[in-house]
C-alpha atoms as a PDB file:
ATOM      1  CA  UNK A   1    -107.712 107.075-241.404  1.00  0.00           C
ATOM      2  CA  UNK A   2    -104.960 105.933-239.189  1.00  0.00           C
ATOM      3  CA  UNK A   3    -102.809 102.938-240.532  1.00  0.00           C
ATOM      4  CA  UNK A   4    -102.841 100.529-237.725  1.00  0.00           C
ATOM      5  CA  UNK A   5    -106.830 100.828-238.126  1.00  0.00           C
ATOM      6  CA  UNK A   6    -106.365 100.215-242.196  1.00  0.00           C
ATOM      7  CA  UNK A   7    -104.138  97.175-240.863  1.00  0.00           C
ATOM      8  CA  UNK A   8    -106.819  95.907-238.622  1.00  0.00           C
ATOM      9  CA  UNK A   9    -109.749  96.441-240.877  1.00  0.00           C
ATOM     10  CA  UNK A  10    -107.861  94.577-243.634  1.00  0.00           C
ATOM     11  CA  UNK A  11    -107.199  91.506-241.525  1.00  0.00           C
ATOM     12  CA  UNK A  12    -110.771  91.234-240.471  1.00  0.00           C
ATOM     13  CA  UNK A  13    -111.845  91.816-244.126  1.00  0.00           C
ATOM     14  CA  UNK A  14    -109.532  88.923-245.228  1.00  0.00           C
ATOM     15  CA  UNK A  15    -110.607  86.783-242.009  1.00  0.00           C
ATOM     16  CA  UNK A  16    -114.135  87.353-243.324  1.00  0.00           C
ATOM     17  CA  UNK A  17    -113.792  86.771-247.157  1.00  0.00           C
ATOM     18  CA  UNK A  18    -111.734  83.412-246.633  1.00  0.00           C
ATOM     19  CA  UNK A  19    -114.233  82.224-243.725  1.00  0.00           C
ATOM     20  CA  UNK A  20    -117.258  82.756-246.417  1.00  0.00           C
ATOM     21  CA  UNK A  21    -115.236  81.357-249.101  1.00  0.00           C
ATOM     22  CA  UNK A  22    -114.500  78.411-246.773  1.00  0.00           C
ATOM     23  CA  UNK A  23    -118.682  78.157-245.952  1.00  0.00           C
ATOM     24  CA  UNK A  24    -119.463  78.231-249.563  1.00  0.00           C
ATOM     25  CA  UNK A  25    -117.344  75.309-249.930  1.00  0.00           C
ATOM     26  CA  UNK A  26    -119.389  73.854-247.673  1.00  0.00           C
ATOM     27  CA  UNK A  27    -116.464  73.111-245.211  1.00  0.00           C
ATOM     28  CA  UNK A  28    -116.197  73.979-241.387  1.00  0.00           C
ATOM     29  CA  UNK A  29    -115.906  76.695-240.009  1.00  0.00           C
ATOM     30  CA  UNK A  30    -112.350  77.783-240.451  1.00  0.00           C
ATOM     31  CA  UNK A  31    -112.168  78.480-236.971  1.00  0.00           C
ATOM     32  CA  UNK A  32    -107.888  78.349-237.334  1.00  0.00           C
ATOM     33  CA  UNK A  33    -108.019  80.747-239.774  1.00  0.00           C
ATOM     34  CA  UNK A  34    -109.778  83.693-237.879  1.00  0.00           C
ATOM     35  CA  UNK A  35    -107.794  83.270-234.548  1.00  0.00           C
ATOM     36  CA  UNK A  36    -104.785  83.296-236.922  1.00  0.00           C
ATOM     37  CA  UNK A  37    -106.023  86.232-238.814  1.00  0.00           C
ATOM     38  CA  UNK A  38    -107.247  88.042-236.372  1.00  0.00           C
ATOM     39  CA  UNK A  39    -104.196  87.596-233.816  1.00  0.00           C
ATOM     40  CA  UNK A  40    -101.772  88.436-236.764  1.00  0.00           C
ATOM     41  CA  UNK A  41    -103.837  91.428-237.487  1.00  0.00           C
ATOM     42  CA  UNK A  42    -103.648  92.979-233.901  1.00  0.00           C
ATOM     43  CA  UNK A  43    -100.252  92.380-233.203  1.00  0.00           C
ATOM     44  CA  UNK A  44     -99.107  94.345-236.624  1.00  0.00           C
ATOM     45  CA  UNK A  45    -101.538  96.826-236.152  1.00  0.00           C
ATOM     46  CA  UNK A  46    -100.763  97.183-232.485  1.00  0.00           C
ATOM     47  CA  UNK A  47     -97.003  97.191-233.173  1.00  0.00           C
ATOM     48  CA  UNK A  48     -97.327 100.189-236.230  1.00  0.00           C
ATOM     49  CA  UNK A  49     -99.042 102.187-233.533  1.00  0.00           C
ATOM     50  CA  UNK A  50     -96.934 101.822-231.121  1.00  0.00           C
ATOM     51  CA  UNK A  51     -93.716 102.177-233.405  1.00  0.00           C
ATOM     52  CA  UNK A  52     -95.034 104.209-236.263  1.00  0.00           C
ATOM     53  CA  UNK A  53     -93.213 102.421-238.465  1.00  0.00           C
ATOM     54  CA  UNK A  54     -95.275 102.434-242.019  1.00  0.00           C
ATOM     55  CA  UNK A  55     -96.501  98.754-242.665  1.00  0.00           C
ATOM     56  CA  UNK A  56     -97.288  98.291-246.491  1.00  0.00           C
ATOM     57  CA  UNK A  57    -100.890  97.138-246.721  1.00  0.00           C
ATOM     58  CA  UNK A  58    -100.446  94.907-249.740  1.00  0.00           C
ATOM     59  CA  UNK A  59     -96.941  93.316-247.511  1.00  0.00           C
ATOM     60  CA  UNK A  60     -99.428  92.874-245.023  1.00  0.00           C
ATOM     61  CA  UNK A  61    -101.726  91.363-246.868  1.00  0.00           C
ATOM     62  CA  UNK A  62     -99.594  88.837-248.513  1.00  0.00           C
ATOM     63  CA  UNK A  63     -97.917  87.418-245.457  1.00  0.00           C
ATOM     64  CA  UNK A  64    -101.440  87.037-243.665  1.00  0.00           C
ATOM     65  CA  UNK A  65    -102.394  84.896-246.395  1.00  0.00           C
ATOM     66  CA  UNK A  66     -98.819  82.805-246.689  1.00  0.00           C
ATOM     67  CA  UNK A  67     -99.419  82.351-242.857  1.00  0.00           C
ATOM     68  CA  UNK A  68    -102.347  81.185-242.645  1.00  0.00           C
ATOM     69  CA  UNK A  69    -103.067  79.322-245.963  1.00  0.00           C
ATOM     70  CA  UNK A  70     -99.589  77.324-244.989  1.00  0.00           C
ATOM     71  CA  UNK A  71    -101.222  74.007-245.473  1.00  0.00           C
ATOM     72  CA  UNK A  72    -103.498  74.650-248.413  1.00  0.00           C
ATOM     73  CA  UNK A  73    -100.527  75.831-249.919  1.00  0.00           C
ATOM     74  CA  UNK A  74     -98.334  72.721-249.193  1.00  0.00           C
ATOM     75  CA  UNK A  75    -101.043  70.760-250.861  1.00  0.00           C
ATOM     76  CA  UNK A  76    -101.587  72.705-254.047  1.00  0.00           C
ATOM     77  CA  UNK A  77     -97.299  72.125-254.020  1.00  0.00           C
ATOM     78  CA  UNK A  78     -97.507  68.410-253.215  1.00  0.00           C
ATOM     79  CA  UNK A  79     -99.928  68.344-255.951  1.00  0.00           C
ATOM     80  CA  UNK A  80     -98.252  69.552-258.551  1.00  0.00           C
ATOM     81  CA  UNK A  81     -95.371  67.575-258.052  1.00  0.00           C
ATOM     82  CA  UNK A  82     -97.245  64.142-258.050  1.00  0.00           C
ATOM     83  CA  UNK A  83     -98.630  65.396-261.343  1.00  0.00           C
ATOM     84  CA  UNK A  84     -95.028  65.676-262.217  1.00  0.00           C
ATOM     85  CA  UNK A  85     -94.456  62.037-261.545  1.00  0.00           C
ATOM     86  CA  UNK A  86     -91.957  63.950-258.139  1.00  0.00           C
ATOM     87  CA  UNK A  87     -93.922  61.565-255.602  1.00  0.00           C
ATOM     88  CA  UNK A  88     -90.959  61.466-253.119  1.00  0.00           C
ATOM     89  CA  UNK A  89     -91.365  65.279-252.945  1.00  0.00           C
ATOM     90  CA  UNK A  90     -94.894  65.333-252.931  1.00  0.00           C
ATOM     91  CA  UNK A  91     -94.916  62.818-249.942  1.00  0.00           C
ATOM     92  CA  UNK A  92     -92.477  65.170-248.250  1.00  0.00           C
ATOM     93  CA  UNK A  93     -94.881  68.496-248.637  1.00  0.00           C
ATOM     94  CA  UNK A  94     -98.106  66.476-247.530  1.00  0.00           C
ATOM     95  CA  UNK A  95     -96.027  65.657-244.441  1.00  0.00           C
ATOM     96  CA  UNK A  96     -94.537  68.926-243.807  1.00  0.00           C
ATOM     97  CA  UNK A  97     -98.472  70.500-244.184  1.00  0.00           C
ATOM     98  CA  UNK A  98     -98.977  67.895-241.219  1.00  0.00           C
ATOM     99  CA  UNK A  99     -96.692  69.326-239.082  1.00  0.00           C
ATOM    100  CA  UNK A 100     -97.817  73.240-239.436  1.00  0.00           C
ATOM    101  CA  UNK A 101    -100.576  73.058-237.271  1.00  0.00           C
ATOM    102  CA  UNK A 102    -103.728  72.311-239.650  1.00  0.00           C
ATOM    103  CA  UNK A 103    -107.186  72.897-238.813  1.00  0.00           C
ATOM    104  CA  UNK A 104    -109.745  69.738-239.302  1.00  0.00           C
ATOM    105  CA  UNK A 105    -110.304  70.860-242.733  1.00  0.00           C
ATOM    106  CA  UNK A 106    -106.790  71.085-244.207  1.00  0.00           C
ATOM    107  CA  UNK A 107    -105.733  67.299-242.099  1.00  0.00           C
ATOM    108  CA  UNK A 108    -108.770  65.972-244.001  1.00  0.00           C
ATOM    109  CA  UNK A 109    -107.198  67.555-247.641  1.00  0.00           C
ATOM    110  CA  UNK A 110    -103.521  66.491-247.156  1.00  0.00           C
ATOM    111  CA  UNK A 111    -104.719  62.741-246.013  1.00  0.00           C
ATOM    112  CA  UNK A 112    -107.453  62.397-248.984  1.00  0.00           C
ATOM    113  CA  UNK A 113    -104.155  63.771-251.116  1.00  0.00           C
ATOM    114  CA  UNK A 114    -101.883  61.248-249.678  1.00  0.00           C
ATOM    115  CA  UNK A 115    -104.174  58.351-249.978  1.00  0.00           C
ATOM    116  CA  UNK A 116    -104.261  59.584-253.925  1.00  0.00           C
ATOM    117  CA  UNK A 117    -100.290  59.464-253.760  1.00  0.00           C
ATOM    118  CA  UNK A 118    -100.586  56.400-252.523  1.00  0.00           C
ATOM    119  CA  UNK A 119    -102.963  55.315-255.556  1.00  0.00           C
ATOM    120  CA  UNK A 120    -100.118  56.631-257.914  1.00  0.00           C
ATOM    121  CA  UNK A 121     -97.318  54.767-256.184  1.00  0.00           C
ATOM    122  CA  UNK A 122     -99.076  51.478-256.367  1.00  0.00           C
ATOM    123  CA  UNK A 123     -99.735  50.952-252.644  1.00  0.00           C
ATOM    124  CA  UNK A 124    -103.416  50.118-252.954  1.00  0.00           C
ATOM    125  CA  UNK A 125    -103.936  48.601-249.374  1.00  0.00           C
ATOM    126  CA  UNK A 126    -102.560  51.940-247.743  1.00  0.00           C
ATOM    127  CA  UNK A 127    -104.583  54.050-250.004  1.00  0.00           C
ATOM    128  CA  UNK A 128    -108.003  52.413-249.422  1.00  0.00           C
ATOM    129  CA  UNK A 129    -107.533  52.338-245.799  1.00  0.00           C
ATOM    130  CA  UNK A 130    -106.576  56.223-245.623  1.00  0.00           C
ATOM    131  CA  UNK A 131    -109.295  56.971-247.880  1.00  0.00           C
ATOM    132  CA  UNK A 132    -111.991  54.840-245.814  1.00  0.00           C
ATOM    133  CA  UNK A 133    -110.772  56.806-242.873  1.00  0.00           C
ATOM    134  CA  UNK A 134    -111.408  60.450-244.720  1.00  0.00           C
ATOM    135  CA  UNK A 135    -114.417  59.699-245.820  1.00  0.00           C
ATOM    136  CA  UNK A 136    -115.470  58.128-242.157  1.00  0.00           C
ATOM    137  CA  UNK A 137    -115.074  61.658-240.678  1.00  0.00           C
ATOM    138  CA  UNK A 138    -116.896  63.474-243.400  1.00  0.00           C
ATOM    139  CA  UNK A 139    -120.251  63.531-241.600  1.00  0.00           C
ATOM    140  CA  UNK A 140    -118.184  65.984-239.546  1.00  0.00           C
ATOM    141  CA  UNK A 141    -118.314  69.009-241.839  1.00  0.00           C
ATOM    142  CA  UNK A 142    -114.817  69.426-242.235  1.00  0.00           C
ATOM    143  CA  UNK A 143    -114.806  68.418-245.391  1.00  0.00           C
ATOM    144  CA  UNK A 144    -116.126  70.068-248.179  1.00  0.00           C
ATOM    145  CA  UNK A 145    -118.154  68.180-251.104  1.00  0.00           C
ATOM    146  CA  UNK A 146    -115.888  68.377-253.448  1.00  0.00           C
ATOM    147  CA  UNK A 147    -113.134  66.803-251.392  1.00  0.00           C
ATOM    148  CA  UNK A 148    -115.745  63.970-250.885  1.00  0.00           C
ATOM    149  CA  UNK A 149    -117.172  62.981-254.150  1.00  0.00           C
ATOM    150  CA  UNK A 150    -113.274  63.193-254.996  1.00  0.00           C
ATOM    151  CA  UNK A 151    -112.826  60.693-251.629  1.00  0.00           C
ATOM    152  CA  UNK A 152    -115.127  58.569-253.055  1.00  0.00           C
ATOM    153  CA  UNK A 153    -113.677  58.501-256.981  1.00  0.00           C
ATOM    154  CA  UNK A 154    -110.221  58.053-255.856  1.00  0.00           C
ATOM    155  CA  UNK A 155    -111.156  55.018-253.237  1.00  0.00           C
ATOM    156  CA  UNK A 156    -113.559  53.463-256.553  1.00  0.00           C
ATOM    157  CA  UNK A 157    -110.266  53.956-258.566  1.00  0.00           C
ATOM    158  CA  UNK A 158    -108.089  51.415-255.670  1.00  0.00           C
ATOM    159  CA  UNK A 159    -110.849  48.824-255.255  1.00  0.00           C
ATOM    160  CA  UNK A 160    -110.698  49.104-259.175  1.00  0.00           C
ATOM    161  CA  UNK A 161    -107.096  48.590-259.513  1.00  0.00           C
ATOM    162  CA  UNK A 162    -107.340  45.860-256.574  1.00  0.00           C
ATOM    163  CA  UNK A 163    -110.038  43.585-258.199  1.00  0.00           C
ATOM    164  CA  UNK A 164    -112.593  44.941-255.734  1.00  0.00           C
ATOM    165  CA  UNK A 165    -115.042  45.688-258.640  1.00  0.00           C
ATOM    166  CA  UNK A 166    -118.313  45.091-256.073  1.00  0.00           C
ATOM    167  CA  UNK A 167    -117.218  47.928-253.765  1.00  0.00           C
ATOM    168  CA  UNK A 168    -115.681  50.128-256.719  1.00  0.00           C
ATOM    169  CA  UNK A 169    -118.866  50.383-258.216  1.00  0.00           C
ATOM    170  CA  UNK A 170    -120.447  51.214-254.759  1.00  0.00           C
ATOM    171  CA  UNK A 171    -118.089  54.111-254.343  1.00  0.00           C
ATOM    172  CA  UNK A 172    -118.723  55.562-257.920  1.00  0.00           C
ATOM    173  CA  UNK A 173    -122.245  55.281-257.274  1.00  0.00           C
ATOM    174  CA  UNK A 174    -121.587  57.157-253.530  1.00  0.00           C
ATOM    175  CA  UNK A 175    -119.695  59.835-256.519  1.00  0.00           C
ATOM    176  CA  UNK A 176    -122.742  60.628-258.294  1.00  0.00           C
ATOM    177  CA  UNK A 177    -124.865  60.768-255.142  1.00  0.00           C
ATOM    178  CA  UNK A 178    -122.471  63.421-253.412  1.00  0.00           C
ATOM    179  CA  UNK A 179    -122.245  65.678-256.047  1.00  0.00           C
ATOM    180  CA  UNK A 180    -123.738  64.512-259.581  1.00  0.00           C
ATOM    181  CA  UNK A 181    -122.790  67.902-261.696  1.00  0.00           C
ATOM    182  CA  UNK A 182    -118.753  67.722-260.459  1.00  0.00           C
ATOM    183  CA  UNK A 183    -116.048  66.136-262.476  1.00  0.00           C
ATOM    184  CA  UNK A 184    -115.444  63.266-260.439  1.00  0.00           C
ATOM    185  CA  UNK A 185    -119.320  62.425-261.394  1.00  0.00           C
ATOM    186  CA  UNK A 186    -117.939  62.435-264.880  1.00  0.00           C
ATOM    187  CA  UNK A 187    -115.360  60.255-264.339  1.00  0.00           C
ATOM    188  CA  UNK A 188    -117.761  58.294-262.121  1.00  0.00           C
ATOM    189  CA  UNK A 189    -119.964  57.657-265.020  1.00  0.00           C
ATOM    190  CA  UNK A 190    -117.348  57.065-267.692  1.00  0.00           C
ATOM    191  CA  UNK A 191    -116.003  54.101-265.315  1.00  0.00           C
ATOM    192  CA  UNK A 192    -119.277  52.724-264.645  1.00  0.00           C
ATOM    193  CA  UNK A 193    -120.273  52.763-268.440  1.00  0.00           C
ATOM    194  CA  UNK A 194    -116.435  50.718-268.990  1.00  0.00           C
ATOM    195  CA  UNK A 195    -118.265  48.358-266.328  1.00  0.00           C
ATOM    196  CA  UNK A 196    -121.113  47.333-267.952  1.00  0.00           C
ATOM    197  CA  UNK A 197    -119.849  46.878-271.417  1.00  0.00           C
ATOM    198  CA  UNK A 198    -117.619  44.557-269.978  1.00  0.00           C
ATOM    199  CA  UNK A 199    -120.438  42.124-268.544  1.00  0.00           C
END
């Protein structure tokens, strides 16, 4: 089999995987992500026919996925270094995932991430209002239920740390009604229990 068809059959292959993996997650349809993968896929294949210069498949493969999992990537970075206690840094890769073009899914990730941030770095007001506004576009599909039982934890967690314990335990409840098996149920639970041997 020719090369620039291996090239092209990869790309859909990956455009496909990543699109199911995406559905499973019950997110939108990453819509971004085939146009990406399938534009980058034609042009490569298109220009190692044309050249026949030999394209390495696994090469190929890796930069499709750098490309178009830019943001996701940002994110998992901007992560880890809030874990770290970095949250200057991890401010500065949420922003730069803004600026690379994401699709609805990956804007609704880096804001639900920065409204966490904003948890960490004690700027509660900020942090409920960018959560509130996550979770008002969840009904769109975008975002997956994971990211929204998490949503809901993390905005619990700041009307917690406000004195907001009325509409804390409304969003822990909104936890275990999303998804009931996850972690953030767990948590959910633990800080509901804390709750009621308190009063």
């Amino acid at each position: 089999m020719a090369q620039p068809l291996i090239l092209l059959l990869l790309g859909l292959l990956y455009v496909l995987i990543f699109g199911g993996l995406a559905l499973l997650r019950r997110e939108g349809l990453p819509t971004r992500l085939a146009i990406e993968g399938v534009v980058l896929s034609v042009t490569v294949a298109g220009l190692a026919a044309l050249t026949g210069y030999p394209v390495n498949p696994v090469l190929f493969l890796a930069v499709l996925y750098l490309l178009t999992a830019r943001v996701r990537l940002l994110v998992d970075l901007g992560n880890l270094l809030a874990r770290r206690g970095n949250h200057a840094a991890a401010a500065t890769a949420y922003r730069w995932a803004l600026r690379l073009w994401p699709d609805e899914t990956g804007r609704l990730m880096v804001q639900l991430n920065q409204g966490v941030l904003d948890i960490h770095r004690g700027r509660l007001d900020e942090a409920i209002e960018t959560l509130r506004q996550v979770l008002a576009q969840s009904g769109s599909g975008y975002l997956g239920v994971k990211q929204e039982s998490g949503c809901h934890y993390n905005l619990g967690v700041a009307y917690q740390k406000k004195g907001l314990d009325s509409q804390a335990v409304l969003e822990f409840n909104a936890v275990l009604e999303t998804w009931p098996a996850s972690e953030y149920a767990r948590y959910a639970s633990i800080a509901l229990e804390r709750r009621k041997r308190k009063t």
